[in-house]
Protein backbone atom coordinates (compact mmCIF):
# COMPACT_ATOMS: atom_id res chain seq x y z
CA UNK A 1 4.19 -13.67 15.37
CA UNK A 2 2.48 -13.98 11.87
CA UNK A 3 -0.97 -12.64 11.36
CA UNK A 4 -3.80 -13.64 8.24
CA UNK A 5 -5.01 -10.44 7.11
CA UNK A 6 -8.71 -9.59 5.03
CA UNK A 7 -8.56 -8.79 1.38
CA UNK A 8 -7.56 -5.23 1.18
CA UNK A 9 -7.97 -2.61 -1.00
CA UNK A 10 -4.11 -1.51 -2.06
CA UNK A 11 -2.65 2.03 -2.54
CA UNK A 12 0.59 1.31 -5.06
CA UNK A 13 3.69 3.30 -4.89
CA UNK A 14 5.82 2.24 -8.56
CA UNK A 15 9.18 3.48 -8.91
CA UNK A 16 9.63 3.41 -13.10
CA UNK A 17 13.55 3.95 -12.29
CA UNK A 18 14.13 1.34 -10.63
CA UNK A 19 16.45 -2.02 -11.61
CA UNK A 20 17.51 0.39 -14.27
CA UNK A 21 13.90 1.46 -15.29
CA UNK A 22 12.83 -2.56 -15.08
CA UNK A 23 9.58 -1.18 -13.39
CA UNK A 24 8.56 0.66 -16.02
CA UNK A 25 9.15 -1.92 -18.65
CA UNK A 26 7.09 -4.28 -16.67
CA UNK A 27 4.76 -2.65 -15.11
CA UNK A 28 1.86 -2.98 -18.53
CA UNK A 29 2.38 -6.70 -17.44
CA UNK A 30 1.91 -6.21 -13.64
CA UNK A 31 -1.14 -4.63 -14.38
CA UNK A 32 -2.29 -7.11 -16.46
CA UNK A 33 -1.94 -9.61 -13.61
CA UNK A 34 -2.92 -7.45 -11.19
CA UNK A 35 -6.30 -7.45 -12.79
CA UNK A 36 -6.35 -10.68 -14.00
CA UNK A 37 -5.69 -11.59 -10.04
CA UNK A 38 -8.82 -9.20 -8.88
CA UNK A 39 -7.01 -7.00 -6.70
CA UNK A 40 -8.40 -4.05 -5.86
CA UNK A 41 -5.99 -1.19 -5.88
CA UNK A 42 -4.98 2.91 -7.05
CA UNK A 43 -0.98 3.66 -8.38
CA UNK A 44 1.11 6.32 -7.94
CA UNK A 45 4.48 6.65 -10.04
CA UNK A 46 7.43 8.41 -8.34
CA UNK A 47 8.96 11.17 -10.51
CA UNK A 48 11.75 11.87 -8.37
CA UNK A 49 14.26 11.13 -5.72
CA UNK A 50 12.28 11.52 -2.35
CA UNK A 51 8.58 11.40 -3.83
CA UNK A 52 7.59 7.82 -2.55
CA UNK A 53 8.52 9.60 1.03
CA UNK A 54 5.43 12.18 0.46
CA UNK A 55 3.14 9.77 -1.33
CA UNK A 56 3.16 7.54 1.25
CA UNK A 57 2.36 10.66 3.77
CA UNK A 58 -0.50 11.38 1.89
CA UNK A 59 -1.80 8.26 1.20
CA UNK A 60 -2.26 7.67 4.93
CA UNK A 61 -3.13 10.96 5.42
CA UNK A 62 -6.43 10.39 3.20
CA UNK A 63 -7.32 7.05 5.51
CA UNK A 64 -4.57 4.27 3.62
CA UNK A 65 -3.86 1.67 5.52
CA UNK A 66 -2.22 -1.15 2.68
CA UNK A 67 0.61 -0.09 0.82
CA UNK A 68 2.56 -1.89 -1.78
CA UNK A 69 5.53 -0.76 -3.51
CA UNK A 70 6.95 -1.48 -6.71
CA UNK A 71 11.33 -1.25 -6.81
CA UNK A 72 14.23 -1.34 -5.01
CA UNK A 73 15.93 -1.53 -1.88
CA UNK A 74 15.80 2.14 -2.56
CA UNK A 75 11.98 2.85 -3.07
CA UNK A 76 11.83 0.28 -0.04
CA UNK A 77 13.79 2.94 2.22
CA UNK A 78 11.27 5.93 1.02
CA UNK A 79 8.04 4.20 1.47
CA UNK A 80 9.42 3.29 4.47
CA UNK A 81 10.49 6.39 5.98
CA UNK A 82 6.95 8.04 4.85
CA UNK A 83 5.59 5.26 7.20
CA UNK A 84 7.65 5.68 10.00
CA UNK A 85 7.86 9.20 10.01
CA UNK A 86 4.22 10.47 9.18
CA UNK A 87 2.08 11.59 12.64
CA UNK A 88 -1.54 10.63 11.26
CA UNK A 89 -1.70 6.66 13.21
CA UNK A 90 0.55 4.67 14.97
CA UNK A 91 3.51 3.20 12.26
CA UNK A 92 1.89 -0.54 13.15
CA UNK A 93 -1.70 0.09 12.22
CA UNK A 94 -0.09 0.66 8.17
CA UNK A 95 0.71 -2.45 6.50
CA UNK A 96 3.56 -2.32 3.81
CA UNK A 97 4.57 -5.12 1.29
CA UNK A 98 6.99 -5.13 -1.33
CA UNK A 99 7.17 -6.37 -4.98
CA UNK A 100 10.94 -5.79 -5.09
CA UNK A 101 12.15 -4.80 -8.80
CA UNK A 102 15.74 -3.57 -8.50
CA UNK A 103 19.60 -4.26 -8.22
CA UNK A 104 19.87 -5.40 -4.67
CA UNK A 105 16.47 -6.43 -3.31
CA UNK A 106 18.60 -6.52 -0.02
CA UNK A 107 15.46 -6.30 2.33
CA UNK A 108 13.40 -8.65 0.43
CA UNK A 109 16.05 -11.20 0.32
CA UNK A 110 15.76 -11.61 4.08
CA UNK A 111 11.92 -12.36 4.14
CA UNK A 112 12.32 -14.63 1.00
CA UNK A 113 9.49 -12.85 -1.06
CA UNK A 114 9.40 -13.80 -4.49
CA UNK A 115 11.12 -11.62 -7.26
CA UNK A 116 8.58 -13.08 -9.92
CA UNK A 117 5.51 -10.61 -10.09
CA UNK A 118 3.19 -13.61 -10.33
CA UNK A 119 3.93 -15.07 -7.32
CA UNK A 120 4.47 -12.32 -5.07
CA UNK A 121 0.78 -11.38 -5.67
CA UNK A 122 -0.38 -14.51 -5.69
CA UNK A 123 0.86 -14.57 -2.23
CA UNK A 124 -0.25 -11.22 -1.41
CA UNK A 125 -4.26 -12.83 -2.11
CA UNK A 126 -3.75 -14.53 1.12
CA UNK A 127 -1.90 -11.75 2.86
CA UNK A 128 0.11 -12.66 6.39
CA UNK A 129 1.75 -9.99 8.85
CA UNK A 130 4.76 -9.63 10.96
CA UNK A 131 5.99 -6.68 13.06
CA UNK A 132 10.02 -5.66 12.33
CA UNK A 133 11.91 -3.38 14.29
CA UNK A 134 13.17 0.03 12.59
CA UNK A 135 16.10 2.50 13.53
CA UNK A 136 16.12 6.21 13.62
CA UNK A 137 19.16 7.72 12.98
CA UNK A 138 20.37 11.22 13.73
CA UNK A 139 23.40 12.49 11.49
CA UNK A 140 25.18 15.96 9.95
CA UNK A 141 25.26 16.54 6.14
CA UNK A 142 26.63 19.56 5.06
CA UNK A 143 27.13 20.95 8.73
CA UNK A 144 23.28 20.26 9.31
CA UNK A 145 21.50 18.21 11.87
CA UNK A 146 19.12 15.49 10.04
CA UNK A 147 17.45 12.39 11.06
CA UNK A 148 16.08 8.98 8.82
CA UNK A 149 14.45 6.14 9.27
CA UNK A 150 16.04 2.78 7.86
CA UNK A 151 14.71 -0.53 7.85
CA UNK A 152 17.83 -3.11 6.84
CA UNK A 153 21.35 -1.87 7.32
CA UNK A 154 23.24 1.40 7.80
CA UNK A 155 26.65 1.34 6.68
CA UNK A 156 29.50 3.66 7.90
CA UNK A 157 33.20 4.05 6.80
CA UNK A 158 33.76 2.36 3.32
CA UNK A 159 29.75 1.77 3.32
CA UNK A 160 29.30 5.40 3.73
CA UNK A 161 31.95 6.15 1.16
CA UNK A 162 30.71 3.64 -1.65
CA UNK A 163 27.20 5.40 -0.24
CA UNK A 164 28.08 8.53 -1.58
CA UNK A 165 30.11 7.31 -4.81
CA UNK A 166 27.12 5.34 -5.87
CA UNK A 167 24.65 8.72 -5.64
CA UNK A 168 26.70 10.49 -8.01
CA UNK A 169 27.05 7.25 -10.08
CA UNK A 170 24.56 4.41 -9.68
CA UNK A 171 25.64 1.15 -10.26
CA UNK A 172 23.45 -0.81 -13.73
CA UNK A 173 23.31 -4.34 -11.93
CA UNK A 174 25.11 -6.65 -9.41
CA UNK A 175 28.11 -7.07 -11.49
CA UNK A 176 28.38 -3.38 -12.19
CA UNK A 177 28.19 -2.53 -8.42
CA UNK A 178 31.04 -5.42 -7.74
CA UNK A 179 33.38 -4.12 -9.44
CA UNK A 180 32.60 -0.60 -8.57
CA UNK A 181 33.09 -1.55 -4.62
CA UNK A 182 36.50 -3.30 -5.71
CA UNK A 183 37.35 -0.24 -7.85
CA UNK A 184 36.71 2.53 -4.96
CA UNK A 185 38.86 0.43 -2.37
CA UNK A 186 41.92 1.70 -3.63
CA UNK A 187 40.99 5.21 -3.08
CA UNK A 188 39.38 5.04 0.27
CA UNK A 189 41.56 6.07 3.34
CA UNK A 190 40.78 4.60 6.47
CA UNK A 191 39.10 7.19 9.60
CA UNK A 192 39.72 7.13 13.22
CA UNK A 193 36.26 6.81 14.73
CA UNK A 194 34.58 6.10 18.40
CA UNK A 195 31.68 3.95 18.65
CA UNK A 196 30.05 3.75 22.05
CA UNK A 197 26.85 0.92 22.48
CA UNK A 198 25.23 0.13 25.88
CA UNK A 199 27.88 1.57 28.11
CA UNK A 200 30.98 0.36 26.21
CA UNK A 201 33.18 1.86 23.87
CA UNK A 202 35.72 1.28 20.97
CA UNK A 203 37.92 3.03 19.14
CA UNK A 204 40.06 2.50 16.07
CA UNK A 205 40.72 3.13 12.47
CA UNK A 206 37.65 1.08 11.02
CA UNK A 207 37.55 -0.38 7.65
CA UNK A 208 33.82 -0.48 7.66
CA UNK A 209 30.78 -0.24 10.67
CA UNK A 210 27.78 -2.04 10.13
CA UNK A 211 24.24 -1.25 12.03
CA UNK A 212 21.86 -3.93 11.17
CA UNK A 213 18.15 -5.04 11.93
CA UNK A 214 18.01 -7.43 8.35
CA UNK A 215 21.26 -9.40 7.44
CA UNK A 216 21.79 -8.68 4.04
CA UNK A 217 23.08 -5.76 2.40
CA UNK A 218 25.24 -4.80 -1.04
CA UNK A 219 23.31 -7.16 -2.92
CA UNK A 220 23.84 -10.58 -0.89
CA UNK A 221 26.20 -9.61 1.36
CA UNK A 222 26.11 -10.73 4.84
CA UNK A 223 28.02 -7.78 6.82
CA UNK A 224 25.23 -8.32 10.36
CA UNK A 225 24.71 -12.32 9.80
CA UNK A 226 23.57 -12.08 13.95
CA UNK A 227 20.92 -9.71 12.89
CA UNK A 228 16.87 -10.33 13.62
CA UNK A 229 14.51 -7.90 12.53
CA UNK A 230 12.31 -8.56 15.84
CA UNK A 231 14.57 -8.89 18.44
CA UNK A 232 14.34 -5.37 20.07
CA UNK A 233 18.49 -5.14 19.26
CA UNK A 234 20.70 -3.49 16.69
CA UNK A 235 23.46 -6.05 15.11
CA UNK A 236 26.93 -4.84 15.21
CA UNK A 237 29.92 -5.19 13.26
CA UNK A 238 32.91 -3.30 12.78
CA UNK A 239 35.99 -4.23 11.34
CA UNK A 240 39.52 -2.51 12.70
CA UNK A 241 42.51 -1.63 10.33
CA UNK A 242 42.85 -4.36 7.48
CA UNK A 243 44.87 -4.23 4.62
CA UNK A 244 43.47 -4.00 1.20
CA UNK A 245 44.41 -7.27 -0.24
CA UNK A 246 43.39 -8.52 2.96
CA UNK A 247 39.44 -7.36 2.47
CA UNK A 248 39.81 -9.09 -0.94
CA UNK A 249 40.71 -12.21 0.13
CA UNK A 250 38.02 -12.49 2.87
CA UNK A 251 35.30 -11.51 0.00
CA UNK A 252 33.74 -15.05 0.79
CA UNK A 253 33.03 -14.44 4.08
CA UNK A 254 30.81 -11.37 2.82
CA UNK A 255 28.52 -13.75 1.33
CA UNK A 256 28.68 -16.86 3.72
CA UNK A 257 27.65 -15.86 7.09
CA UNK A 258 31.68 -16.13 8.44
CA UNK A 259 32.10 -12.78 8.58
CA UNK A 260 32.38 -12.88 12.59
CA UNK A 261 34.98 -15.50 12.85
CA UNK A 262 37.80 -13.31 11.12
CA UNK A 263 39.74 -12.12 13.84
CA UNK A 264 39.84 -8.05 13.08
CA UNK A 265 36.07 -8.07 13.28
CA UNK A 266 34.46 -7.23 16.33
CA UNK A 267 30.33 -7.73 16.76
CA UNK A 268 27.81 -6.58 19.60
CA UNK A 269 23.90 -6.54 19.50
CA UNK A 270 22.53 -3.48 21.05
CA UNK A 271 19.67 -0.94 21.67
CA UNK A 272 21.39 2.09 20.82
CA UNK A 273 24.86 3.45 19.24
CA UNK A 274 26.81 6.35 18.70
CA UNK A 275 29.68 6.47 16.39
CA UNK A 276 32.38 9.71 16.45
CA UNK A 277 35.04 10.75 14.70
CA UNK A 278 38.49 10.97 15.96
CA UNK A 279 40.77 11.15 12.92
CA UNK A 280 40.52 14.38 11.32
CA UNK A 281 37.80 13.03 8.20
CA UNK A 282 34.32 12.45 9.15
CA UNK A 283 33.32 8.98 8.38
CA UNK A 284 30.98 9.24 6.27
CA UNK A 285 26.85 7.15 6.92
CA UNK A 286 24.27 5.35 4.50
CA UNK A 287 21.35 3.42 5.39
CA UNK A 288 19.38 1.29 3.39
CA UNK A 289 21.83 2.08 0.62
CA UNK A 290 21.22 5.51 0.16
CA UNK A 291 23.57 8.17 1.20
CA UNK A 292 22.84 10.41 4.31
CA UNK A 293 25.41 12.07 5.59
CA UNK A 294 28.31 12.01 8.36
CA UNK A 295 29.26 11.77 12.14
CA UNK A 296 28.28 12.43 14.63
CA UNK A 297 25.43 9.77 14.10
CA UNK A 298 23.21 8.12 16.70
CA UNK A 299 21.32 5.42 16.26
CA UNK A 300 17.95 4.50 18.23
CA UNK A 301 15.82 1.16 18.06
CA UNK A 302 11.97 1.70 17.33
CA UNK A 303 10.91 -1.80 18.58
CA UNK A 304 7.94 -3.35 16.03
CA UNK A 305 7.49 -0.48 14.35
CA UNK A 306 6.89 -1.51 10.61
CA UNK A 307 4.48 -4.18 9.80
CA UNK A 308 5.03 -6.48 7.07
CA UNK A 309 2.76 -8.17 5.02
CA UNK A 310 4.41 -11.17 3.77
């Protein structure tokens, strides 16, 4: 259910980095029209991976309720967590909208906000609301227990793997990320994993395994096409052993919403999940496009957790 919302006063998390440092090109423009528009508002820049995490936590912390951010699908997943994770109010009572500036603009694309500055805060002048479901995942990395919040998609297997190849060497754009993600198939090796979801299990070598509360992912990609970010359930899909040339062929179905009706992939919708390894590699986890870690994870629905202003 959508909600109008009075004119707030908004606390600004800008990434610079992101979309290649777009944000920071842009952002004397922004400004302009953010004046120009009369909002009434403070900005933070990030300086580092993680930051938008703690300025988030603070800016609640000091009695913040409206925060925008300024970025990627990245800067998304770090306001994000600082929402979901901080213990000042109840996750609902913050509201959070994007002005996504970056390469994949993955969570944005599923709420159809505007990429054009102007008319994202044009719309933001007449503010709406609606409540989205989060996940909290608990996962190793480097022999350590952690835990993260996500908001769209977590990715395991190949996901997990491009994950990590992509934090040591981030992809320019769409078509540089394309070609990366055709590039790394060759080297990946398949793992034997478990995955267990309300009382049933499967096992198999997976090609990829897809958690997802938003369907798109990997800039356009459609990997959890059953997925609705209010439905109290998890979308599932894995895909069993495929061949290489195989996954290339199917690239269509990526981007179409078909993904289901290929016969190696299997799909569930569920509350919670817990994937294992069985082959003698970990397979390796990413959520929200940022690399976390490895199995064992387990994955828990927060039901309406993050509200979204429109």
């Amino acid at each position: 259910m959508q909600t109008t919302e009075p004119t707030p006063f908004w606390h600004i998390i800008a990434n610079p980095a992101a979309g290649g440092g777009s944000v920071g090109r842009r952002w004397p423009r922004i400004e302009q029209l953010l004046q120009e528009m009369g909002f009434s508002y403070s900005v933070y820049f990030t300086e580092r991976r993680g930051h938008a995490v703690r300025l988030a936590e603070d800016i609640i912390l000091k009695g913040g309720r409206y925060l925008l951010g300024i970025g990627g699908d990245g800067t998304n997943h770090e306001i994000a967590n600082g929402i979901l994770g901080q213990p000042f109010v109840p996750s609902a009572e913050v509201y959070y909208a994007l002005l996504p500036v970056g390469t994949g603009n993955d969570w944005a694309r599923q709420y159809k906000i505007s990429f054009d500055p102007a008319k994202r805060l044009e719309r933001l002048k007449s503010p709406t609301t609606t409540l989205q479901d989060a996940g909290l995942v608990h996962y190793f990395r480097d022999g350590k227990a952690e835990k993260r919040y996500f908001v769209n998609v977590a990715g395991m297997a190949y996901d997990g793997f491009i994950g990590k190849k992509l934090m040591e060497r981030p992809a320019q754009n769409r078509l540089h990320y394309l070609l990366m993600v055709a590039q790394y198939l060759m080297e990946y090796r398949l793992t034997g994993a478990q995955i267990t979801f309300d009382g049933q299990l499967v096992e198999d070598d997976f090609y990829t395994i897809n958690i997802g509360l938003c369907r798109f992912s990997g800039g356009g990609m459609q990997l959890v096409p059953h997925a609705i970010p209010d439905d109290g359930l998890f979308a599932l899909t894995y895909a069993r052993r495929l061949q290489k040339m195989e996954v290339l062929l199917q690239t269509s179905r990526f981007y179409n919403g078909t993904l289901l009706q290929h016969p190696k992939i299997g799909s569930a919708q569920a509350r919670s999940i817990k994937v294992v390894q069985t082959g003698k590699s970990p397979t390796l986890l990413e959520a929200d496009g940022e690399f976390l870690g490895e199995t064992p994870a387990e994955f828990t629905l927060l039901e309406k957790a993050l509200r979204v202003v429109l």
